[in-house]
C-alpha atoms as a PDB file:
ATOM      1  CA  UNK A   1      18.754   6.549  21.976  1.00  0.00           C
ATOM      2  CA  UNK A   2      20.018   3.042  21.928  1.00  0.00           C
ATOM      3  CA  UNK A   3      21.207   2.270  17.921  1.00  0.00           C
ATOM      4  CA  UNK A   4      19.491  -1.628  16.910  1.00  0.00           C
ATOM      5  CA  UNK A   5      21.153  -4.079  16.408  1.00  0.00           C
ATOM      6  CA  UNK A   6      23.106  -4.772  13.294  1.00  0.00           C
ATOM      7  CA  UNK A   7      22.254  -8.305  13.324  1.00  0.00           C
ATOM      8  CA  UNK A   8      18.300  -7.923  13.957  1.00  0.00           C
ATOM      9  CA  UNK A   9      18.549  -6.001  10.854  1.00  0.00           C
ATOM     10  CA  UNK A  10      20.339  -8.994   8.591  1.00  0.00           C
ATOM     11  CA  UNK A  11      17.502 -11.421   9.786  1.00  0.00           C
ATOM     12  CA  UNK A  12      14.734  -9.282   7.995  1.00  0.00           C
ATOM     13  CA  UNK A  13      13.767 -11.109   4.853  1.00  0.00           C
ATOM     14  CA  UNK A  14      14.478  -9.174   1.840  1.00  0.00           C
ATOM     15  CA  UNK A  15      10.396  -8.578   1.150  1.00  0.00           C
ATOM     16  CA  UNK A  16      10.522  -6.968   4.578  1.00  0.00           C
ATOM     17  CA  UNK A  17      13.512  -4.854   4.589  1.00  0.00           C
ATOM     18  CA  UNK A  18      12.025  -0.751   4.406  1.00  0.00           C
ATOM     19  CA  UNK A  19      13.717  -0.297   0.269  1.00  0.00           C
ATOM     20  CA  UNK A  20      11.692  -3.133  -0.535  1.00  0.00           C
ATOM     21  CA  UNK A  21       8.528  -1.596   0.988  1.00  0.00           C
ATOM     22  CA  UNK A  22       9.354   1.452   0.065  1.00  0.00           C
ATOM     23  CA  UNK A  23       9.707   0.434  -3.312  1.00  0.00           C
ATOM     24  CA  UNK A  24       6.781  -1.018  -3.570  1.00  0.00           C
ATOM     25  CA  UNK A  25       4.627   1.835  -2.398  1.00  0.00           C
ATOM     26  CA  UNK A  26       6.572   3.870  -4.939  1.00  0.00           C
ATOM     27  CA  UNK A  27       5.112   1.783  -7.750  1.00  0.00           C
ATOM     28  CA  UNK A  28       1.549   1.098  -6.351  1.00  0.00           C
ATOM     29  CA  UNK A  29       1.355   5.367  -6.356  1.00  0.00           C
ATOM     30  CA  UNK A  30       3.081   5.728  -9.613  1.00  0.00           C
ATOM     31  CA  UNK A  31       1.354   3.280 -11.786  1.00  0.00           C
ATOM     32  CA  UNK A  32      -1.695   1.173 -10.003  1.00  0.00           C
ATOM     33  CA  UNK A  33      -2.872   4.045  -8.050  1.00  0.00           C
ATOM     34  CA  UNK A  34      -2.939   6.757 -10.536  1.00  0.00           C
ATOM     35  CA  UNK A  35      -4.842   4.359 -13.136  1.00  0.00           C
ATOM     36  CA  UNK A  36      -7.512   3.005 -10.756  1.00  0.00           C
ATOM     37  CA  UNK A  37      -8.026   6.992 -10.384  1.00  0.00           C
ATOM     38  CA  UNK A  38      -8.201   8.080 -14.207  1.00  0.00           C
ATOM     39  CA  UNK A  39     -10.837   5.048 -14.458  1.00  0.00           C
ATOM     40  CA  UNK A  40     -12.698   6.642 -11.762  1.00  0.00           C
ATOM     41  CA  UNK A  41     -12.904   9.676 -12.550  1.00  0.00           C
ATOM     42  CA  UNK A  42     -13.561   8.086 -16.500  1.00  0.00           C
ATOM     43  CA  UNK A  43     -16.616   6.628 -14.258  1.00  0.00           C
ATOM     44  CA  UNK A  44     -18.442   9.688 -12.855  1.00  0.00           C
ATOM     45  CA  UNK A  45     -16.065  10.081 -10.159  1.00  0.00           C
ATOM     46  CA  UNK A  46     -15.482  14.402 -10.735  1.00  0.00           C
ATOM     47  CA  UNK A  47     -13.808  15.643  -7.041  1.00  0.00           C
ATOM     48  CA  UNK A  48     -10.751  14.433  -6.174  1.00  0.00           C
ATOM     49  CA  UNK A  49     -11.464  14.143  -2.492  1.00  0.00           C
ATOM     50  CA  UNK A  50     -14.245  11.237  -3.131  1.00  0.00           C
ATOM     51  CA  UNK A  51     -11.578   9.602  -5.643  1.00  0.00           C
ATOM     52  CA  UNK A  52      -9.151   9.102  -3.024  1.00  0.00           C
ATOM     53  CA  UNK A  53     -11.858   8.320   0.034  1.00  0.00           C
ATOM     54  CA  UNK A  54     -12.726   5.559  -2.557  1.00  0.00           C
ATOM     55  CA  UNK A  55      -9.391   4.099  -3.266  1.00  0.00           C
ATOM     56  CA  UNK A  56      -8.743   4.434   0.267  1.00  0.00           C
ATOM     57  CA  UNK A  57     -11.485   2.265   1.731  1.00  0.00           C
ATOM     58  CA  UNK A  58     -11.086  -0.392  -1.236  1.00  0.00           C
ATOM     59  CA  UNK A  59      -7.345  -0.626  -0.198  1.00  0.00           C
ATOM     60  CA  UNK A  60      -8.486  -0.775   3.567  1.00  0.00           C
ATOM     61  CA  UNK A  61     -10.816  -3.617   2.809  1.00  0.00           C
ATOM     62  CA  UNK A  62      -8.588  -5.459   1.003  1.00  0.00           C
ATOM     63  CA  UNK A  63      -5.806  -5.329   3.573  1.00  0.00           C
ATOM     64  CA  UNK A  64      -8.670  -6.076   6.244  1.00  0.00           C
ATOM     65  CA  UNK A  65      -9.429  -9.248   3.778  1.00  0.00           C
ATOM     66  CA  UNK A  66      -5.747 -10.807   3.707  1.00  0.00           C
ATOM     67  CA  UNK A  67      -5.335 -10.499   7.229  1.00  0.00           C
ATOM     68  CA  UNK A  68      -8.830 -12.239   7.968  1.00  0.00           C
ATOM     69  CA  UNK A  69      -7.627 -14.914   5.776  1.00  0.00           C
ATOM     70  CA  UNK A  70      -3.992 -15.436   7.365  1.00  0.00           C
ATOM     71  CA  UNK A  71      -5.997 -15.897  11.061  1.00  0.00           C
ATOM     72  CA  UNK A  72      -7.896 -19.007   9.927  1.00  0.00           C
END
């Protein structure tokens, strides 16, 4: 397998580069996800499975919603 480029890699802006992303994944599970998920649960919401389907499909939307906006 051919090894990328070093220089394709310094052109990646730093909100880009896989730590960053990374990163921020860690802290959407950590702290946004896991209190969206007590407040459901707070709500009615008793079996994890529907908890997650939920949080799931509101995070689907919204990404589905940003990139709808960017293409007009």
């Amino acid at each position: 397998m051919k090894r990328p480029d070093a220089r394709l890699m310094e052109n990646i802006q730093e909100r880009c580069r896989p730590t960053t992303v990374a990163h921020a994944y860690s802290n959407l599970e950590s702290q946004e996800w896991v209190d969206a998920k007590e407040a459901l649960e707070e709500a009615g919401y008793v079996d994890d499975v529907s908890v997650m389907r939920f949080l799931a499909e509101v995070l689907m939307v919204y990404m589905l919603s940003a990139y709808t906006l960017n293409e007009i």
